[in-house]
N, C-alpha and C. Protein backbone atom coordinates (compact mmCIF):
# COMPACT_ATOMS: atom_id res chain seq x y z
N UNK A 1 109.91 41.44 123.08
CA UNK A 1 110.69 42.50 123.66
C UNK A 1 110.40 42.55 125.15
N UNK A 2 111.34 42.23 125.99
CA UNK A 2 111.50 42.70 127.48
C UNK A 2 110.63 44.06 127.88
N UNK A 3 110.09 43.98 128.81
CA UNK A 3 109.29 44.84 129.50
C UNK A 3 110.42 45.63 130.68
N UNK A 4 110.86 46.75 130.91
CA UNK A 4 111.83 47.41 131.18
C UNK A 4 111.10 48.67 132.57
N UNK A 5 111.44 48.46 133.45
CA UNK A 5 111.09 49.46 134.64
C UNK A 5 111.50 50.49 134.61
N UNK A 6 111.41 51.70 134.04
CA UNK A 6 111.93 52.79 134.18
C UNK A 6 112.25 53.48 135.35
N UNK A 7 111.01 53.22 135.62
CA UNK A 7 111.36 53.97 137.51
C UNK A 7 111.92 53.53 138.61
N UNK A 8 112.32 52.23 138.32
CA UNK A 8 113.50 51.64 139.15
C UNK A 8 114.80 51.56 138.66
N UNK A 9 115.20 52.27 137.41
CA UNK A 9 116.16 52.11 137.05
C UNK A 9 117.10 53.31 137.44
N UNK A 10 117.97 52.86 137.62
CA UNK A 10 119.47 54.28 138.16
C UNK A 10 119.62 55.10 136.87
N UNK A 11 120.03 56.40 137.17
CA UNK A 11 120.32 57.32 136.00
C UNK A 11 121.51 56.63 134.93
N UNK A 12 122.44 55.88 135.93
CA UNK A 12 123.47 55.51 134.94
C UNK A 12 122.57 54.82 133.67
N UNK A 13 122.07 53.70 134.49
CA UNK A 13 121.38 52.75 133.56
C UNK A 13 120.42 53.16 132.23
N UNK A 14 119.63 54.36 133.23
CA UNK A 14 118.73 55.17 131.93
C UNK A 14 119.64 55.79 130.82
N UNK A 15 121.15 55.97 131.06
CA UNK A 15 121.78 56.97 130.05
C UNK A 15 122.26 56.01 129.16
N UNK A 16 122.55 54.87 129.99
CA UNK A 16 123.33 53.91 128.94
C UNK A 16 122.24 53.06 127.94
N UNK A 17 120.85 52.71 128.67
CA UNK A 17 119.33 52.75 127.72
C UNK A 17 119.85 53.48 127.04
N UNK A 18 119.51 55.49 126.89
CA UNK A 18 119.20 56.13 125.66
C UNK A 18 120.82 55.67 124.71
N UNK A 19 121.54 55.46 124.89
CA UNK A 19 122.52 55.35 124.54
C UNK A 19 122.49 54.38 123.53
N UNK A 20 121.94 53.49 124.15
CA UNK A 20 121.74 51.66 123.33
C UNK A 20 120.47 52.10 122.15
N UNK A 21 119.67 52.50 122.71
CA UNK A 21 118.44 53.22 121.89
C UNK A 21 118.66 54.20 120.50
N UNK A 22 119.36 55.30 121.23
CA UNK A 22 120.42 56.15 119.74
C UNK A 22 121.12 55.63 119.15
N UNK A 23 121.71 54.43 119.60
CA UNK A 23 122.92 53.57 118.17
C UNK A 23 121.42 52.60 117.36
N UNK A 24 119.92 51.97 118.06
CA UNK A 24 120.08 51.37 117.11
C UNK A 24 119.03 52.44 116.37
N UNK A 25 118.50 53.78 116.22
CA UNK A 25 117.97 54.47 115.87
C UNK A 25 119.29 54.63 114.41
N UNK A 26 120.17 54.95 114.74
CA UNK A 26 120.99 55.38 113.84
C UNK A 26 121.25 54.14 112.63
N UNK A 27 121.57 52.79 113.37
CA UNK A 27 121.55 51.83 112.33
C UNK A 27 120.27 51.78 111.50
N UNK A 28 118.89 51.59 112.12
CA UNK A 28 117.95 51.52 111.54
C UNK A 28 118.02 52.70 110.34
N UNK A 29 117.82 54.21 110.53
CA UNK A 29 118.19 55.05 110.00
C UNK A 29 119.27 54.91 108.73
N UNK A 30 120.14 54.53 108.76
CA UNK A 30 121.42 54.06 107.87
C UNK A 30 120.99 52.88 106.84
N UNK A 31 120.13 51.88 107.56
CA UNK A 31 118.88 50.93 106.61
C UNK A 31 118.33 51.54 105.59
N UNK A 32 117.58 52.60 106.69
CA UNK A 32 116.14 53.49 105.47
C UNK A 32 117.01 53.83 104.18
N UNK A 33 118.05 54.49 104.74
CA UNK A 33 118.78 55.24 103.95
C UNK A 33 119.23 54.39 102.17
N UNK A 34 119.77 53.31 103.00
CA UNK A 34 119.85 51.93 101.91
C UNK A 34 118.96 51.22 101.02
N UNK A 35 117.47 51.32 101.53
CA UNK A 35 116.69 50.89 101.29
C UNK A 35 116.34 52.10 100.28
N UNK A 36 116.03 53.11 100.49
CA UNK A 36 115.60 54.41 99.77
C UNK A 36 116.78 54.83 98.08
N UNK A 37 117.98 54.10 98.40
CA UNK A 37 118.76 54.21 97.30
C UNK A 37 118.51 53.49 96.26
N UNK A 38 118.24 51.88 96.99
CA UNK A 38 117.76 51.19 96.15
C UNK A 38 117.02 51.08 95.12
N UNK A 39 115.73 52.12 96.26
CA UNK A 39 114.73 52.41 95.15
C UNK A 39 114.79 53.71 94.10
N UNK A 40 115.62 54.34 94.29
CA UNK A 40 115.92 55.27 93.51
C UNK A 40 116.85 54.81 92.07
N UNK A 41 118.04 53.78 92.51
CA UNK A 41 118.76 53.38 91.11
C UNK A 41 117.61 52.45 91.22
N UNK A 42 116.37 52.11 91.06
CA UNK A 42 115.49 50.85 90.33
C UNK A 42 114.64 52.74 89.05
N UNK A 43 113.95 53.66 89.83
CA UNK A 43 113.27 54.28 89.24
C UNK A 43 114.01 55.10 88.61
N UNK A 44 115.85 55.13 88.22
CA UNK A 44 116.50 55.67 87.19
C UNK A 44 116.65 57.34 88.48
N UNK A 45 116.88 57.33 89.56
CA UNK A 45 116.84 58.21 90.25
C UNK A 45 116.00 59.71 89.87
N UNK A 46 114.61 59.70 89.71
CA UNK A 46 113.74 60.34 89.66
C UNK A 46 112.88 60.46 90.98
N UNK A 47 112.85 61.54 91.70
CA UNK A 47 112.01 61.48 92.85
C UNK A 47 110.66 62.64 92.32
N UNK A 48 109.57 61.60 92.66
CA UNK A 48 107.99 62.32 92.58
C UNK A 48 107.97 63.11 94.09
N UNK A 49 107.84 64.42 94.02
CA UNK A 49 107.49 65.06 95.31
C UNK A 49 106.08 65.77 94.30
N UNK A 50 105.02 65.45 95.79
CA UNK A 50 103.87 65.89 95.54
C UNK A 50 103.19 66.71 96.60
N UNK A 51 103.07 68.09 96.22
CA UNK A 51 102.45 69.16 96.79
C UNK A 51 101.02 69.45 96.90
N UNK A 52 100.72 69.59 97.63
CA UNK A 52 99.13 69.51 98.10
C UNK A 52 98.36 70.80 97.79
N UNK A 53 97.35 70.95 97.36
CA UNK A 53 96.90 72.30 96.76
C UNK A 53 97.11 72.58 95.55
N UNK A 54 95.74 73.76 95.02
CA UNK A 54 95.76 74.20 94.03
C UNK A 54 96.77 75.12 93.25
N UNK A 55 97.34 74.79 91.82
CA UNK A 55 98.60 75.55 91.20
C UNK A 55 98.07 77.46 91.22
N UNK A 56 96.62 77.64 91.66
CA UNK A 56 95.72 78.40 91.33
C UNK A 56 95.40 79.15 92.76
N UNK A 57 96.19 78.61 93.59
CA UNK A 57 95.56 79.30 95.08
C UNK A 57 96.58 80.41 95.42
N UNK A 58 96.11 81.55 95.89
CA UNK A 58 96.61 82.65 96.04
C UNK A 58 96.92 83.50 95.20
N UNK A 59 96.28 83.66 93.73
CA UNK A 59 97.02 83.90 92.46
C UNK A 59 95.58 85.15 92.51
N UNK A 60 96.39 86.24 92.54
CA UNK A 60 95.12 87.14 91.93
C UNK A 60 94.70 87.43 90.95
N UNK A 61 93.42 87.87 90.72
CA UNK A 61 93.19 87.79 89.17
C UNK A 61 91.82 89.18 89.44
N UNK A 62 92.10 89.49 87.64
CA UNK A 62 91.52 90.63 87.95
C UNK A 62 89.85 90.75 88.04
N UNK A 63 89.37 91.89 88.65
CA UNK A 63 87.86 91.76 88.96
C UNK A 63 86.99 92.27 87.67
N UNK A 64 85.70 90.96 87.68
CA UNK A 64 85.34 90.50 86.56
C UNK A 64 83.81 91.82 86.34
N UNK A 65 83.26 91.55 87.73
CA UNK A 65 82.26 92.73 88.49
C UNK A 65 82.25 93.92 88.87
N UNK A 66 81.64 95.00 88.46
CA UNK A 66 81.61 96.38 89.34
C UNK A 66 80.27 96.58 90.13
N UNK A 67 80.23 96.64 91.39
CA UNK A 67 78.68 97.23 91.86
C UNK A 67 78.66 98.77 91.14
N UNK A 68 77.67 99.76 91.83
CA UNK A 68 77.11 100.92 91.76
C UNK A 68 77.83 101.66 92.66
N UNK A 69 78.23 101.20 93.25
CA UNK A 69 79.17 102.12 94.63
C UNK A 69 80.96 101.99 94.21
N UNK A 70 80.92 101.02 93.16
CA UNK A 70 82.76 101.06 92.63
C UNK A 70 83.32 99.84 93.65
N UNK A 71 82.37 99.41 94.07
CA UNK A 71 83.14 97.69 94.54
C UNK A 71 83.22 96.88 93.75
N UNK A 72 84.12 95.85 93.55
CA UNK A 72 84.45 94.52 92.54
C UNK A 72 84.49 93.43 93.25
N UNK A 73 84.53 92.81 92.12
CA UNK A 73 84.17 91.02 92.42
C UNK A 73 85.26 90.20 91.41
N UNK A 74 85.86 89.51 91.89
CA UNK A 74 86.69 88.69 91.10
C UNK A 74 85.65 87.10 90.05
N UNK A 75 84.74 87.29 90.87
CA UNK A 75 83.92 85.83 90.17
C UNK A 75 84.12 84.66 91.17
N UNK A 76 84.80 84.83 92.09
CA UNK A 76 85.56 83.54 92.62
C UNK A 76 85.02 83.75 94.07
N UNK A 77 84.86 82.75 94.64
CA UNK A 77 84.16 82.36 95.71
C UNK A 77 82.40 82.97 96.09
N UNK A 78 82.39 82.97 97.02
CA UNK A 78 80.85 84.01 97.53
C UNK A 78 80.47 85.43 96.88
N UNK A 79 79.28 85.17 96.52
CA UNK A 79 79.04 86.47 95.76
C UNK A 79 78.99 87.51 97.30
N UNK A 80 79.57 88.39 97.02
CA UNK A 80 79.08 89.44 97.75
C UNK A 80 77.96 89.91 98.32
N UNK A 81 77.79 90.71 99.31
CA UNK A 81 76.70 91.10 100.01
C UNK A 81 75.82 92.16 98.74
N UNK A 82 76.12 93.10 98.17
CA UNK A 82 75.95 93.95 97.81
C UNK A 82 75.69 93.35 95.85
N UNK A 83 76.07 92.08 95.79
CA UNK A 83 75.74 91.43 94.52
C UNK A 83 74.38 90.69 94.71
N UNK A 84 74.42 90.00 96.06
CA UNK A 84 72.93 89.01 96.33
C UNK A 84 72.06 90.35 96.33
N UNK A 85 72.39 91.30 97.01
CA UNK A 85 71.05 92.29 97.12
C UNK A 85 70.91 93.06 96.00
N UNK A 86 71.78 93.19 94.83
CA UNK A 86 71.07 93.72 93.87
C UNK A 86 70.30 92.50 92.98
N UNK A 87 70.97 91.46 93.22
CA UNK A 87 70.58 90.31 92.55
C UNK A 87 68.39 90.03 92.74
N UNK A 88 68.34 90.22 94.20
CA UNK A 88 67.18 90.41 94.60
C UNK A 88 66.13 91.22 94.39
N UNK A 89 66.90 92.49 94.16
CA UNK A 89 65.91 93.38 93.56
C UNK A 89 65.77 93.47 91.79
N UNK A 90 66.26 92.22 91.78
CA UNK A 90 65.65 92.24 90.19
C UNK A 90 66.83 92.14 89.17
N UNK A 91 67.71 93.16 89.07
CA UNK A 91 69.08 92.63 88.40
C UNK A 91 69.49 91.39 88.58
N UNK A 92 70.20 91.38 87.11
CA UNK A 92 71.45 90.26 86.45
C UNK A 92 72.43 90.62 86.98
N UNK A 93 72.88 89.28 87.25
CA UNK A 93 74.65 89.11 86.94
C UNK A 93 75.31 89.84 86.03
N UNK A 94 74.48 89.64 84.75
CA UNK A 94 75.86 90.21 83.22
C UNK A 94 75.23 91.75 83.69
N UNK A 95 74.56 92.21 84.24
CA UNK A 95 74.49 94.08 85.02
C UNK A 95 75.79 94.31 84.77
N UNK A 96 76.28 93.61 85.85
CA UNK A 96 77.62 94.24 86.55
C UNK A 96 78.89 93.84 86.03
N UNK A 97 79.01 93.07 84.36
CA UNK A 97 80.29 92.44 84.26
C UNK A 97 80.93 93.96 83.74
N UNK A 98 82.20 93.88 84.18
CA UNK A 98 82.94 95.23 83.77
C UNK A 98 83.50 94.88 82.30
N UNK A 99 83.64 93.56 81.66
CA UNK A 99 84.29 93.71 80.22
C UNK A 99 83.29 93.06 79.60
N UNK A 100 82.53 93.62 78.67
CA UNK A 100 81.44 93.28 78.57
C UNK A 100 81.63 91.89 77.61
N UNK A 101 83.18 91.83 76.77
CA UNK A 101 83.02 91.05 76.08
C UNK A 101 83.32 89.35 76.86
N UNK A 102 83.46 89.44 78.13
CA UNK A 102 83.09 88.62 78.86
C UNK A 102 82.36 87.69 79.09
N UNK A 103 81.19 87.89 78.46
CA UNK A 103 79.84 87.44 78.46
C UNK A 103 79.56 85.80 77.73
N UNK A 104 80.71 86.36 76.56
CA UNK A 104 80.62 85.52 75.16
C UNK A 104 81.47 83.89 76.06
N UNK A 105 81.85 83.76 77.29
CA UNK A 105 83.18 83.06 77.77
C UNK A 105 84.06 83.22 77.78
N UNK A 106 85.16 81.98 77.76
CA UNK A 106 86.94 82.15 78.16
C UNK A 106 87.01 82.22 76.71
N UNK A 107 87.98 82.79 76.44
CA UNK A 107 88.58 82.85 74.69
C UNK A 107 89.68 82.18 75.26
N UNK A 108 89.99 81.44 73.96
CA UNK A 108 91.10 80.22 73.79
C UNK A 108 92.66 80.85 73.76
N UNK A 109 93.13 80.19 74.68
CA UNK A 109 94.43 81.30 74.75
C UNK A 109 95.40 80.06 73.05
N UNK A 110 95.86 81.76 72.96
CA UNK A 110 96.74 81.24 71.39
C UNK A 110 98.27 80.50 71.83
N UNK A 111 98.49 79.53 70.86
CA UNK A 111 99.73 78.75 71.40
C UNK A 111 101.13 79.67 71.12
N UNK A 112 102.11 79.96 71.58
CA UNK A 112 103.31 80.52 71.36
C UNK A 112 104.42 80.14 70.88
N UNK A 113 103.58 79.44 69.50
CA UNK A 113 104.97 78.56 69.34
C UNK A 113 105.45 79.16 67.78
């Protein structure tokens, strides 16, 4: 590919460049396009789009913990300030679970069928 002076070139010349530049952007483009069909009637036109992140992020859920002062804890991320320091003075975790039958684990969710 030719090495091209921009800064000696006249405006005409630069317009008729972008000019030459946008047609073959568009052919190339019109390629992809061809190329991308192809592969779609080969995979029976099924497109995989894949989303990044958890199906689970931002989803609230209810709090599993009560302190002594009526603050909660969901279980999920950093224990709290006010959980490490009771934790320190000697209390459990299962202290503070608010459903007590909690304790036992997840119960198996029933199928709906």
């Amino acid at each position: 590919m030719a090495r091209v002076n921009l800064s000696g070139m006249t405006v005409e010349a630069l317009m008729d460049l972008r000019k030459r530049v946008e047609a073959r952007l568009v052919e190339h483009r019109a390629e992809l396009q061809k190329q991308l069909g192809q592969m779609d009637a080969l995979v029976g036109g099924a497109r995989v789009v894949r989303r990044g992140g958890s199906v689970l992020k931002g989803r609230k859920v209810p709090p599993k913990y009560r302190g002594p002062s009526g603050e909660t804890w969901a279980g999920r991320g950093a224990r709290p300030v006010w959980l490490v320091a009771a934790i320190k003075r000697g209390k459990k975790l299962d202290d503070f679970l608010i459903d007590k039958s909690a304790r036992k684990g997840w119960k198996k969710r029933r199928s709906k069928r």
